[in-house]
Protein backbone atom coordinates (compact mmCIF):
# COMPACT_ATOMS: atom_id res chain seq x y z
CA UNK A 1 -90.37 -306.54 -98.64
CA UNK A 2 -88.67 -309.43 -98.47
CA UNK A 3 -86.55 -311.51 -101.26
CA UNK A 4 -88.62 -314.14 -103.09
CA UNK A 5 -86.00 -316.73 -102.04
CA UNK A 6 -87.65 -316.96 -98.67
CA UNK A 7 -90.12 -319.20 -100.62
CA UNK A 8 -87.57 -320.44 -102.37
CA UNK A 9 -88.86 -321.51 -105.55
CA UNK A 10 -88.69 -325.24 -106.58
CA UNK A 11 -86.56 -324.27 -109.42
CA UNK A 12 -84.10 -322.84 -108.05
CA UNK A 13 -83.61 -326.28 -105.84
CA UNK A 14 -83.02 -327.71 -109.34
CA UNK A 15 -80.42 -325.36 -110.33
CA UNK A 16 -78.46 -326.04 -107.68
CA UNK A 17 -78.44 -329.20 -108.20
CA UNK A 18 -77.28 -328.83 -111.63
CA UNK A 19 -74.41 -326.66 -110.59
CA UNK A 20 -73.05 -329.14 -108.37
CA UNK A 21 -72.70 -331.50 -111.36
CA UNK A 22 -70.54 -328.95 -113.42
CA UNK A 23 -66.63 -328.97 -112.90
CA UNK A 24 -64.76 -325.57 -112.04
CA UNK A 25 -61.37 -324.68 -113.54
CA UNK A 26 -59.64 -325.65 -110.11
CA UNK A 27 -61.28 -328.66 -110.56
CA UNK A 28 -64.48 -328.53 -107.82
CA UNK A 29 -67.98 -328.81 -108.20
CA UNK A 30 -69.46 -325.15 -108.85
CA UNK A 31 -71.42 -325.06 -105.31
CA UNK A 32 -74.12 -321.96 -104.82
CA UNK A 33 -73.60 -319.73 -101.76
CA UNK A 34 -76.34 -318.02 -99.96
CA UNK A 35 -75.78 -314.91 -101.82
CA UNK A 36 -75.67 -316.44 -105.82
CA UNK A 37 -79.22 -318.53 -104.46
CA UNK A 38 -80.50 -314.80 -103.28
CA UNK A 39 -79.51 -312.51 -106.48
CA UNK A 40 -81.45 -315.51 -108.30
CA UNK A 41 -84.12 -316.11 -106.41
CA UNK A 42 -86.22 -313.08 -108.51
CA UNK A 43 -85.58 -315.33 -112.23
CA UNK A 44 -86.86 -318.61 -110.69
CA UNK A 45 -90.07 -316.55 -109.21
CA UNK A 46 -90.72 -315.48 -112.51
CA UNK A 47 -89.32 -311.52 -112.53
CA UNK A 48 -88.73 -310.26 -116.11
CA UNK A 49 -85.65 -308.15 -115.21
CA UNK A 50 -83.35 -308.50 -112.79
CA UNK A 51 -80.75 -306.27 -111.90
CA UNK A 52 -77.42 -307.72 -109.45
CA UNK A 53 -74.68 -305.02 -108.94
CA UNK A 54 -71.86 -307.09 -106.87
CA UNK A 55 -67.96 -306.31 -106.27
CA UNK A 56 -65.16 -307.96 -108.50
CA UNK A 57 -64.51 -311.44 -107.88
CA UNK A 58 -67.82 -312.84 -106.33
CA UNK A 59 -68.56 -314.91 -109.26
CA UNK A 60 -71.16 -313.48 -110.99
CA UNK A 61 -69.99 -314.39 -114.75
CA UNK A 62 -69.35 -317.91 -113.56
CA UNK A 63 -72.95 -318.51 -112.48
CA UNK A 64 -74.66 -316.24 -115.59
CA UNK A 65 -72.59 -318.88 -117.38
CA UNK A 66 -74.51 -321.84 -115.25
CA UNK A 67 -77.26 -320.40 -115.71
CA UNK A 68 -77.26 -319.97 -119.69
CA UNK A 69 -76.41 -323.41 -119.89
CA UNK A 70 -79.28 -324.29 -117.41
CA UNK A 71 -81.40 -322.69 -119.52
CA UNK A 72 -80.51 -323.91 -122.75
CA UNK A 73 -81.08 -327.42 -121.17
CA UNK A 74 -84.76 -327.01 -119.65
CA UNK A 75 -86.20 -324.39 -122.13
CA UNK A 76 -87.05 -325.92 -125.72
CA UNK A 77 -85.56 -323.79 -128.39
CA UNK A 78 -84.32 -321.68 -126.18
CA UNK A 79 -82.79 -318.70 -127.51
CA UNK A 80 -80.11 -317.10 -124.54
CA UNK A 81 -78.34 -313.88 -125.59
CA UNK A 82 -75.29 -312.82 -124.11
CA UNK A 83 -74.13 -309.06 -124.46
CA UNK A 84 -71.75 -306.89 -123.09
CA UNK A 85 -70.30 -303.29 -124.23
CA UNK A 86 -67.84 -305.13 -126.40
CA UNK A 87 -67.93 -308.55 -128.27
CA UNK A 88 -64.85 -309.32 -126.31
CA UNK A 89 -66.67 -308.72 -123.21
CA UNK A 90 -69.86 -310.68 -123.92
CA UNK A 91 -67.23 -313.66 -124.61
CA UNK A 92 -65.42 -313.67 -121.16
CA UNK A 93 -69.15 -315.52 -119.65
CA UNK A 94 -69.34 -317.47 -123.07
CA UNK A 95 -66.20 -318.76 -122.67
CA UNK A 96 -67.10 -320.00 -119.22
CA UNK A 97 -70.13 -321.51 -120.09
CA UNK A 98 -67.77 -323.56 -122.40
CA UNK A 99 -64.97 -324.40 -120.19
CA UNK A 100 -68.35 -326.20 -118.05
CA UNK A 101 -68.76 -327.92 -121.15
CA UNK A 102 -65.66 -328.96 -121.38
CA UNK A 103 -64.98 -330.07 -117.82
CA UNK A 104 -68.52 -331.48 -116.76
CA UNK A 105 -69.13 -335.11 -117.29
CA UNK A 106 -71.69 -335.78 -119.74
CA UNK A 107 -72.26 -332.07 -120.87
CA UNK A 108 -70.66 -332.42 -123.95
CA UNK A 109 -73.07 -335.10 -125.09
CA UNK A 110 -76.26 -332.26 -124.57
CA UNK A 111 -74.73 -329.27 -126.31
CA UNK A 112 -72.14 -328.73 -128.73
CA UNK A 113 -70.00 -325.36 -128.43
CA UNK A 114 -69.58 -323.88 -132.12
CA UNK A 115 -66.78 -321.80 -130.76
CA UNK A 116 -66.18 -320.04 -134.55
CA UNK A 117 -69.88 -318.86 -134.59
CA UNK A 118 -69.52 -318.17 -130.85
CA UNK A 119 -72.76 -320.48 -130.03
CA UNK A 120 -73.61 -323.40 -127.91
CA UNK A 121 -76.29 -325.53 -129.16
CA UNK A 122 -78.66 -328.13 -128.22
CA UNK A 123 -77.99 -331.18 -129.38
CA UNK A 124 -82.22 -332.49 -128.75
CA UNK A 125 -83.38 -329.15 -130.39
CA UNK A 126 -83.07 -326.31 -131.46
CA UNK A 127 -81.97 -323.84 -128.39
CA UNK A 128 -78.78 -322.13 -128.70
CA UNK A 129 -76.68 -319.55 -126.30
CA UNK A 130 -74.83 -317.20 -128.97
CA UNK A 131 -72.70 -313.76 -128.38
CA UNK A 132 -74.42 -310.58 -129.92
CA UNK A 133 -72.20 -307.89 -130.24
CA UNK A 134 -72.68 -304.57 -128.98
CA UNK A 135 -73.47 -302.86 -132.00
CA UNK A 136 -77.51 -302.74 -131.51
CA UNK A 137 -78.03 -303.17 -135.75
CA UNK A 138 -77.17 -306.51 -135.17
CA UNK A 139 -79.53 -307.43 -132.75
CA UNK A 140 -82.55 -305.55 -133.84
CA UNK A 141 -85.57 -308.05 -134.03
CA UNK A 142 -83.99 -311.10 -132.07
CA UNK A 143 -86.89 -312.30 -129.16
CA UNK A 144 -84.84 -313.97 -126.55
CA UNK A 145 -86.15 -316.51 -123.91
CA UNK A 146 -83.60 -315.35 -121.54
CA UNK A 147 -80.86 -312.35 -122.27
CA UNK A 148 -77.47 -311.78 -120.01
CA UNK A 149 -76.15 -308.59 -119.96
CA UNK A 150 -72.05 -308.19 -118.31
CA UNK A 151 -70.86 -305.19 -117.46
CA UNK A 152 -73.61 -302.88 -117.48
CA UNK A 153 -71.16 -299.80 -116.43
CA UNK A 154 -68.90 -300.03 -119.45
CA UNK A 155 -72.24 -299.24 -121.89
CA UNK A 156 -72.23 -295.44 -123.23
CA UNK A 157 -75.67 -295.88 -123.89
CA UNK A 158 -79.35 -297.54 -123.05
CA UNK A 159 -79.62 -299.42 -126.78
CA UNK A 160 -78.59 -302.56 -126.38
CA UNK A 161 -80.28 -302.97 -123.61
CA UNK A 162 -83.25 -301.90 -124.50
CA UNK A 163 -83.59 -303.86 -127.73
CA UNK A 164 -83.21 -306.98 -125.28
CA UNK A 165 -85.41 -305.99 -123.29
CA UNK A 166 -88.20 -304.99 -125.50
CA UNK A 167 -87.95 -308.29 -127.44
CA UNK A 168 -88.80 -310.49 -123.83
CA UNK A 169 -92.08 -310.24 -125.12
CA UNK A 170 -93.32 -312.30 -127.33
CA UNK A 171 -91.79 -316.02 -125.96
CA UNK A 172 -92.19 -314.29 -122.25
CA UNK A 173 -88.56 -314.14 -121.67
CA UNK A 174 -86.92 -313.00 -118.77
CA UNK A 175 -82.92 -310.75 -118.71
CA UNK A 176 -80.61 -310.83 -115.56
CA UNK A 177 -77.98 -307.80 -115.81
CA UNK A 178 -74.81 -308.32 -113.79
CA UNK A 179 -72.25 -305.10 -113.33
CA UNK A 180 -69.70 -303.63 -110.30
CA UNK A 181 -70.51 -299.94 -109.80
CA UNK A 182 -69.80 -297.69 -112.11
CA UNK A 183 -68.14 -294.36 -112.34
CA UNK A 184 -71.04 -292.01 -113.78
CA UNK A 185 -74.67 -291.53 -112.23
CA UNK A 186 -75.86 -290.72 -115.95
CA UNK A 187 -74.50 -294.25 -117.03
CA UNK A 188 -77.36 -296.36 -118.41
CA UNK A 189 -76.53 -298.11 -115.19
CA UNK A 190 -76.51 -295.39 -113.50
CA UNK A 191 -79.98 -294.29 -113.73
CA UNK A 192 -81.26 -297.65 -113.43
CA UNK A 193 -79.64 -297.61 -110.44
CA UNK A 194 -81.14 -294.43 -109.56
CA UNK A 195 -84.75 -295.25 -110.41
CA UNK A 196 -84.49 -298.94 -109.06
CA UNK A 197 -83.34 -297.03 -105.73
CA UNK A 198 -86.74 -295.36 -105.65
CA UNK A 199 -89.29 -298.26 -105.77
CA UNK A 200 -91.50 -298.55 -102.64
CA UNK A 201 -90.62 -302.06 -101.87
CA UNK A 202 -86.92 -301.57 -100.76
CA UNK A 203 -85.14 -303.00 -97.86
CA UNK A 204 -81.08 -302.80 -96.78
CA UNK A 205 -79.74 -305.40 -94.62
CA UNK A 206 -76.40 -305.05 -94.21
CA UNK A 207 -74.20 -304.07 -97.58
CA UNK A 208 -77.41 -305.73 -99.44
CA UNK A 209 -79.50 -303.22 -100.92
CA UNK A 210 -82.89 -305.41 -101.98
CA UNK A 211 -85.74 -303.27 -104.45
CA UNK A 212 -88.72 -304.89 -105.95
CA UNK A 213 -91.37 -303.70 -108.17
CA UNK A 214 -94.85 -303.90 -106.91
CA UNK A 215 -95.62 -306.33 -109.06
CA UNK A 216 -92.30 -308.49 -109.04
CA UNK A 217 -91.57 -308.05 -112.48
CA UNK A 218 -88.42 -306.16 -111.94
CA UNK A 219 -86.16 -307.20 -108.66
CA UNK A 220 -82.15 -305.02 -108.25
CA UNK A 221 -79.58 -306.94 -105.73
CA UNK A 222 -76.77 -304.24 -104.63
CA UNK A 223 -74.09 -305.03 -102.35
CA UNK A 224 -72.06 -301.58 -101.62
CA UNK A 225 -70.75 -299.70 -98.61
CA UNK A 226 -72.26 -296.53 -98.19
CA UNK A 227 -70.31 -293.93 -99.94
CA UNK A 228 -69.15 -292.13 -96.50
CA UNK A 229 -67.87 -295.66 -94.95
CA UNK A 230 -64.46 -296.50 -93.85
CA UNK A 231 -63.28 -298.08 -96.89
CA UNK A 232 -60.10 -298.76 -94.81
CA UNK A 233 -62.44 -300.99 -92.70
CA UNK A 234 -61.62 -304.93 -94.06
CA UNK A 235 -64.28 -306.15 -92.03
CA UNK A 236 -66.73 -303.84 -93.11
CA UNK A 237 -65.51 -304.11 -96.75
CA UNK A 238 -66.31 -307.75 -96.30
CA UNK A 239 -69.87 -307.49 -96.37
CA UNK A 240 -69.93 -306.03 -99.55
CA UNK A 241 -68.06 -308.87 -100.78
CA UNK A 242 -70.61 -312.13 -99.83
CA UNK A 243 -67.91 -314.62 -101.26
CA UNK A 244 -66.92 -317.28 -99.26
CA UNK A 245 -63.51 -317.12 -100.81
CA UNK A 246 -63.07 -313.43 -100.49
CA UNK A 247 -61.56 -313.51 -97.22
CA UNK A 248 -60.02 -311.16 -95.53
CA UNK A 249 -56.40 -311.78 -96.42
CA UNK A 250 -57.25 -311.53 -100.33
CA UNK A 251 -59.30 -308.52 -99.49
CA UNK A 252 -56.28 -306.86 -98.12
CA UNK A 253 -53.76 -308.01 -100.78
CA UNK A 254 -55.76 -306.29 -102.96
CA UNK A 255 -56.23 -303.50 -101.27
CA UNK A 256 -52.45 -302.84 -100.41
CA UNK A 257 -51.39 -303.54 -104.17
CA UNK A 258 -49.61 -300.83 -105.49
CA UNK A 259 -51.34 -301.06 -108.53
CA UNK A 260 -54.85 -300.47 -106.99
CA UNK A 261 -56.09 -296.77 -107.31
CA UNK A 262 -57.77 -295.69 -104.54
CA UNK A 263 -61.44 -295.05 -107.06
CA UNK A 264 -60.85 -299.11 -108.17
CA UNK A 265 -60.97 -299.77 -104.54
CA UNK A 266 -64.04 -297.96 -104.35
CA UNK A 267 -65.79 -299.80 -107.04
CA UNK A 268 -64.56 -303.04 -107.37
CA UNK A 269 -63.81 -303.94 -103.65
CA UNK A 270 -66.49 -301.92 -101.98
CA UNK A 271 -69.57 -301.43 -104.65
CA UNK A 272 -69.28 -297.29 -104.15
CA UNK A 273 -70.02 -295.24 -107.26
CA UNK A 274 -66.79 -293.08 -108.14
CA UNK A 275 -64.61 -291.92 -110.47
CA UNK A 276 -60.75 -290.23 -110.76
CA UNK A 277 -63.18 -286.89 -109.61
CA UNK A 278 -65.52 -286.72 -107.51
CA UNK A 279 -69.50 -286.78 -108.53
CA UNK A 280 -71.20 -283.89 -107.20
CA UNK A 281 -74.61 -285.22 -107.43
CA UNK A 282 -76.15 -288.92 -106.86
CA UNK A 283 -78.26 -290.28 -109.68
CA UNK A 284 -80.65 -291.03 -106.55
CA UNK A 285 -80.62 -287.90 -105.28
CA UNK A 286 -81.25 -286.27 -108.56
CA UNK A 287 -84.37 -288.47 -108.98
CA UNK A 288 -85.89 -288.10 -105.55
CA UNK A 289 -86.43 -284.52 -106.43
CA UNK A 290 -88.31 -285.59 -109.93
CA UNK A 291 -92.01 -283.64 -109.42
CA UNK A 292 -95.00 -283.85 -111.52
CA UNK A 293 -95.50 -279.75 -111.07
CA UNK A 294 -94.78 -277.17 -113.17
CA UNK A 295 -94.02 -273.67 -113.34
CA UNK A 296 -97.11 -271.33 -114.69
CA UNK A 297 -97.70 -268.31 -116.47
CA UNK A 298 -96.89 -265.06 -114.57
CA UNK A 299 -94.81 -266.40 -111.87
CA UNK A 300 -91.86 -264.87 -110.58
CA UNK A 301 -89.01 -266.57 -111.35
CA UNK A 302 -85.12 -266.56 -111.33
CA UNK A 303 -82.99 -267.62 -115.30
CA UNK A 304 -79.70 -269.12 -115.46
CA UNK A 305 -78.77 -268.84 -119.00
CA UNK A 306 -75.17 -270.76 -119.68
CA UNK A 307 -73.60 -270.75 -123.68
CA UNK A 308 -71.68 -271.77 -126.15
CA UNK A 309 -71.72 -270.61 -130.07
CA UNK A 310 -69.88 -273.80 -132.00
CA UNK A 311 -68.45 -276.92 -129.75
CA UNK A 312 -71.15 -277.43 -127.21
CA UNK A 313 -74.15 -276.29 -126.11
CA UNK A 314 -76.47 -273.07 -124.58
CA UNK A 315 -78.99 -273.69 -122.11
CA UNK A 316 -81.41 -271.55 -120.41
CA UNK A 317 -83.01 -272.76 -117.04
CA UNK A 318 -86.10 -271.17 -114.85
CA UNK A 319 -85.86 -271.52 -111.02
CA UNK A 320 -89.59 -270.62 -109.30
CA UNK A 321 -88.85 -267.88 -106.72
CA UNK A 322 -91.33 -269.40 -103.87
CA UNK A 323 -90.08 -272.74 -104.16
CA UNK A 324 -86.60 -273.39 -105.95
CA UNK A 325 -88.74 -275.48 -108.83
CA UNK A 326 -85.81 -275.42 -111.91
CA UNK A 327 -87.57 -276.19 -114.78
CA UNK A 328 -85.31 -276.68 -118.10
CA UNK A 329 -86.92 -274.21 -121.02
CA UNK A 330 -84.33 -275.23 -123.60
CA UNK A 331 -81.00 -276.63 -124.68
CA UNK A 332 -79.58 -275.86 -127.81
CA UNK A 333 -76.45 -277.85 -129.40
CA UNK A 334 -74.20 -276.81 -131.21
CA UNK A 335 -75.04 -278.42 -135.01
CA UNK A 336 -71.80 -279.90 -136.35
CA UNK A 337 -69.24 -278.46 -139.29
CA UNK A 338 -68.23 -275.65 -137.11
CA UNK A 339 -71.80 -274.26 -137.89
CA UNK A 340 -72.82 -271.84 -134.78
CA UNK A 341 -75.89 -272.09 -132.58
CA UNK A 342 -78.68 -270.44 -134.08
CA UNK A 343 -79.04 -266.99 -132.28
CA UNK A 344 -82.53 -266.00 -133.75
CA UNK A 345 -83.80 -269.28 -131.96
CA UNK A 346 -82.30 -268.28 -128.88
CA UNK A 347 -83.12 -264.57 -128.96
CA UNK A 348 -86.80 -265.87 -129.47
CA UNK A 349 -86.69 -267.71 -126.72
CA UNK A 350 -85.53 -265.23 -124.34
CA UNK A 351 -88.45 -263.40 -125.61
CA UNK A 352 -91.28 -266.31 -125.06
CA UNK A 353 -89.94 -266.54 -121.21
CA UNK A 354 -89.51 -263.16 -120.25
CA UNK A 355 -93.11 -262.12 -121.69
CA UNK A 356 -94.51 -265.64 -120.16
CA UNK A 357 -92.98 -265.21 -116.76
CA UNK A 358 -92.20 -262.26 -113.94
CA UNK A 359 -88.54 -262.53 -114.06
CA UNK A 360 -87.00 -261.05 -110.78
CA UNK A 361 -83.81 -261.95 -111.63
CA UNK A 362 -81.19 -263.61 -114.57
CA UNK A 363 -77.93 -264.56 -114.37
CA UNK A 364 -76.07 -264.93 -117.92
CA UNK A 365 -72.81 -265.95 -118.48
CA UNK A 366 -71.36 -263.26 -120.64
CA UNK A 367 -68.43 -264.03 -122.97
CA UNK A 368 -69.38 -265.99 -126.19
CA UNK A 369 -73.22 -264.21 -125.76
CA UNK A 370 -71.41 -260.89 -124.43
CA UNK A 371 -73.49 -258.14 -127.73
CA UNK A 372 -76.61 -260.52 -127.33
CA UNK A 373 -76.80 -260.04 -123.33
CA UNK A 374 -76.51 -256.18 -123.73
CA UNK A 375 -79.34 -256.05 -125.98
CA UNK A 376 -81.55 -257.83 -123.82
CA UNK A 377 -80.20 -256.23 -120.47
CA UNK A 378 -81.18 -252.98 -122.08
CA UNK A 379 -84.56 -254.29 -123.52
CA UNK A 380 -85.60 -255.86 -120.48
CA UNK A 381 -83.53 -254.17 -117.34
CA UNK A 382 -80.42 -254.80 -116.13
CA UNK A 383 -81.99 -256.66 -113.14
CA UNK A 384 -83.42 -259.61 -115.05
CA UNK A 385 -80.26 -259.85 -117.54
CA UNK A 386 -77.32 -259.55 -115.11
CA UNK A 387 -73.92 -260.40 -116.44
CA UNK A 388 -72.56 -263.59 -114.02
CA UNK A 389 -68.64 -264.83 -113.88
CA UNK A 390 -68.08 -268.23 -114.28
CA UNK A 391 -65.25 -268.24 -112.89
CA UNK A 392 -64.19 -270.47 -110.60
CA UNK A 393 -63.88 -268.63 -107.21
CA UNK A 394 -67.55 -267.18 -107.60
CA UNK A 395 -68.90 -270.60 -108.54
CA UNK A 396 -67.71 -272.32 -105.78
CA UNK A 397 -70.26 -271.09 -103.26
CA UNK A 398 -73.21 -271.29 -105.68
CA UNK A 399 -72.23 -275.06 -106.63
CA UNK A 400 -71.87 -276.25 -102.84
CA UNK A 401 -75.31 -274.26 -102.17
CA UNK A 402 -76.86 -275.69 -104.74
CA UNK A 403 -75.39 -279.51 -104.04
CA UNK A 404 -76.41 -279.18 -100.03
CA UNK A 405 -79.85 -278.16 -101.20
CA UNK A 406 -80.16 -281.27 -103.63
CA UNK A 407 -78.94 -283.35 -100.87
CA UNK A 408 -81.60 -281.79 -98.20
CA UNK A 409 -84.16 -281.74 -100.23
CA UNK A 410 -84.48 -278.00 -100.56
CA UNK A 411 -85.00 -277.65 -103.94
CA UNK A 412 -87.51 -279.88 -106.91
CA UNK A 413 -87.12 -279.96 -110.65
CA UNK A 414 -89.50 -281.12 -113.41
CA UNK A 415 -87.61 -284.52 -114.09
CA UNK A 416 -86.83 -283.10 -117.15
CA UNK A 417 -84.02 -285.70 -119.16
CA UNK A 418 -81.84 -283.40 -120.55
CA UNK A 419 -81.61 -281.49 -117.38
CA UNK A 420 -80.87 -284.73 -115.26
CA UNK A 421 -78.33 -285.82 -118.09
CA UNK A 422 -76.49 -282.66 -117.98
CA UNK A 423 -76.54 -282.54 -114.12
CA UNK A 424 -75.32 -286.33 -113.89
CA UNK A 425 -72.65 -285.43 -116.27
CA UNK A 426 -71.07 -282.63 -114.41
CA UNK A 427 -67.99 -283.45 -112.15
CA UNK A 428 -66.55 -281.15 -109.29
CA UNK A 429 -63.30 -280.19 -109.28
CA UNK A 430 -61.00 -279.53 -106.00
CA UNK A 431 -59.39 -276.02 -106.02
CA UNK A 432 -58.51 -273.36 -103.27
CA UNK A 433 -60.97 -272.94 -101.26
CA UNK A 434 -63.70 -275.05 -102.47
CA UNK A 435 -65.33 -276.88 -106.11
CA UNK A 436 -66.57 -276.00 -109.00
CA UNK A 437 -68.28 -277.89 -112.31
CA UNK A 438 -66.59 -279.56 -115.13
CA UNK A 439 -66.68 -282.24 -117.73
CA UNK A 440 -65.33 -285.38 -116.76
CA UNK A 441 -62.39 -284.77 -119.19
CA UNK A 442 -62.01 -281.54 -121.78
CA UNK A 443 -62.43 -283.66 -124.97
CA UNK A 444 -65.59 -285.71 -123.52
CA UNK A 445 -68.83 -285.00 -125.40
CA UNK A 446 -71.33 -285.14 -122.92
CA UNK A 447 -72.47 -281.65 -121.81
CA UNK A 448 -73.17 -279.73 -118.68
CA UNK A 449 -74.34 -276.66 -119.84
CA UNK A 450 -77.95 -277.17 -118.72
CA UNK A 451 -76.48 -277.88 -115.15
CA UNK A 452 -74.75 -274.82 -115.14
CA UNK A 453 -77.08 -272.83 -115.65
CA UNK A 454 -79.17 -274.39 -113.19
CA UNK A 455 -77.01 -273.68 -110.78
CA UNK A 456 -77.28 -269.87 -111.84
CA UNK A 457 -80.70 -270.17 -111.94
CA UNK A 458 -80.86 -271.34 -108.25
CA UNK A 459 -78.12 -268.90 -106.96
CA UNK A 460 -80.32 -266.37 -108.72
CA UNK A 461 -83.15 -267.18 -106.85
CA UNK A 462 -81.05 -267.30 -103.37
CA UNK A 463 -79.54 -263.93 -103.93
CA UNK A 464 -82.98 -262.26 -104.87
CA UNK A 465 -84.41 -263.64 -101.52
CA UNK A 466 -81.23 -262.25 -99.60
CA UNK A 467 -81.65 -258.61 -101.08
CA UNK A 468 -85.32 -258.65 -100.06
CA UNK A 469 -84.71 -259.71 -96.46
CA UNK A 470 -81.96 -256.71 -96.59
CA UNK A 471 -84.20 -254.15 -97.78
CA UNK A 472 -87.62 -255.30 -95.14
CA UNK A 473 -85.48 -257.69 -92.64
CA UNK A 474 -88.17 -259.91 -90.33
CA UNK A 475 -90.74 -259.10 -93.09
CA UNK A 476 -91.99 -261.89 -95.63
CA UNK A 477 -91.28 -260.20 -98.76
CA UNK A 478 -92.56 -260.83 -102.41
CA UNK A 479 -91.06 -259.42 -105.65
């Protein structure tokens, strides 16, 4: 499908007009490219949400901050939000939207900057542009007629966002979110990302990555490499960078900086998701394998059961035999106060799945669970509760099997959000002879648990289908 801006909405004519009459710090008229009329071209055709993930230094904040003032102008009593993960943050594009104030020649007679309140307001009515901070208590119940989010990547969580969002309602406002790529697929931005990436209507033209609901309500502009490009390749890194005035010299000054780390590079010169490690799993790759079915009663299946007992969390995943389905049964975390995971709960559980299902085969981690996995290895045979390693030379094969399959296609999963949280959380980690899982840092509270033992689940599953091929090889065999 293509942009809106082929039809280029009559508005949008306007706004560039009205740019050309505000004054730049370097002293200029603020002129749209191709590119700023394009990532716009969704909010003049009326989408609710619009999503623009762009490389440092295009000039995203200094249009949002166009635009807010734009808005403030043509909408009576308009109400325009501006958030970011930090007050500080949300005031980089309000102090721009000043500094046009400031500059632009007759501006300053139309709305009056209250630069202690952090507000701009209309001098003919009511309409203001004011900074809400991140903490979502303080903007519970506000209805916005248009809402700016900066930054998207620095927010540990969905809130703010969403209490924008759901208050659009009411005076049908509309929210334009502006970011670089992050470094984590379970991000907020992240899973947009990921979801956005799996609308029908989705075209890529070059570095620009266009996706459209069917019903134009919600519109995502990306311009990124893809992640196996030659970074090293200026050109190429130039398409991802649609500025006029990020030429090709300043693209290689900052890329030959000493100070720029090779993941910066990545993300703020060339739009790829990455971190200090290495993501094992895409946020879009994760979701195309979201299905609607469901393990039933009586099937054979594989367990992955991964634990903790005080600081983090026990999981126990099913993996269909016939298929590779993983289906999440249940997450426990730890409660705080040094107070231990509830072992009855578990135990009961282990009871519910193994009397629900025809388990072929379980792999448990032993050593915090080491008494309870005897018990039920001797309740319910050794070959469903089989004691599994962790360590890191035997995981390496069963987390690059189970990362190739993701990638292929080879396996599904219920779409469960824990799961997908915990699987989006997990990093690899480079040692001797291969990878294995780990948190993004020791101290970091998001867990992985869940992906573990999917992974054990799955590797389950693969090594019951090798020992059946051994024992009738050429035969089709069922457990």
């Amino acid at each position: 499908m293509n942009s809106p801006s082929a039809a280029t909405p009559p508005e949008l004519d306007v706004f560039e007009r009205f740019c050309q009459g505000l004054v730049l710090e370097q002293g200029g008229p603020l002129l749209l490219e191709a590119f700023q009329r394009l990532m716009l071209a969704d909010y003049f055709a009326g989408a609710t949400e619009t999503l623009i993930l762009l490389s440092k230094k295009n000039g995203k904040t200094t249009v949002l901050a166009a635009l807010a003032l734009f808005h403030l102008l043509v909408r009576w009593d308009a109400e325009c939000v501006l958030g970011a993960a930090s007050r500080d943050q949300a005031t980089i594009l309000y102090d721009q939207a000043v500094g046009f104030v400031r500059r632009s020649p007759g501006l300053a007679e139309r709305v009056i900057p209250k630069t202690g309140y952090r507000e701009i307001r209309s001098v003919r009515h009511a309409g203001r542009i004011r900074v809400l901070a991140a903490d979502v208590d303080t903007a519970d119940g506000i209805i916005p007629t248009l809402a700016l989010v900066d930054e998207l990547h620095r927010h540990r969580s969905a809130d703010l966002y969403g209490v924008f969002r759901d208050g659009l309602g009411p005076r049908d406002g509309q929210m334009i979110t502006i970011s670089t790529a992050g470094d984590h697929e379970a991000s907020p931005l992240g899973q947009m990302r990921a979801e956005a990436r799996q609308l029908p209507a989705i075209t890529r033209d070059g570095a620009h990555t266009y996706a459209r609901s069917s019903d134009g309500a919600y519109a995502m502009h990306e311009w990124a490499l893809e992640p196996d490009a030659d970074v090293g390749d200026l050109e190429l890194v130039k398409t991802a960078n649609p500025a006029s005035w990020q030429t090709l010299d300043r693209l290689r000054a900052r890329h030959d900086s000493p100070s720029m780390l090779p993941h910066q590079w990545l993300r703020f010169a060339c739009g790829i998701w990455a971190g200090q490690d290495a993501w094992w799993i895409t946020g879009e790759d994760w979701a195309a394998l979201d299905t609607d079915d469901r393990i039933q009663p009586g099937e054979q299946v594989t367990l992955g059961f991964d634990g903790s007992r005080v600081s983090d969390a026990t999981a126990l995943v099913i993996c269909r035999l016939e298929d590779g389905l993983l289906e999440l049964v249940r997450v426990w975390e730890a409660p705080g106060g040094g107070r231990e995971i509830p072992t009855g709960e578990v135990d009961a559980v282990i009871v519910e799945v193994m009397e629900r299902y025809r388990v072929v085969r379980g792999y448990f981690d032993p050593p915090l669970w080491q008494s309870e996995i005897d018990a039920w290895a001797r309740e319910y045979g050794e070959q469903a509760v089989l004691r599994y390693y962790t360590s890191k030379p035997r995981m390496m094969s069963a987390v690059e099997r189970f990362r190739t399959d993701t990638v292929a296609g080879r396996l599904r999963h219920t779409g469960d959000h824990r799961l997908t949280r915990h699987v989006l959380n997990a990093q690899t980690r480079e040692a001797r002879g291969g990878y294995w899982l780990a948190k993004a840092r020791p101290s970091s509270p998001d867990k992985i648990d869940a992906a573990v033992a999917a992974v054990l689940a799955y590797e389950a599953r693969a090594d019951q289908l090798a020992a059946g091929q051994q024992r009738r090889p050429g035969v089709l065999v069922t457990f």
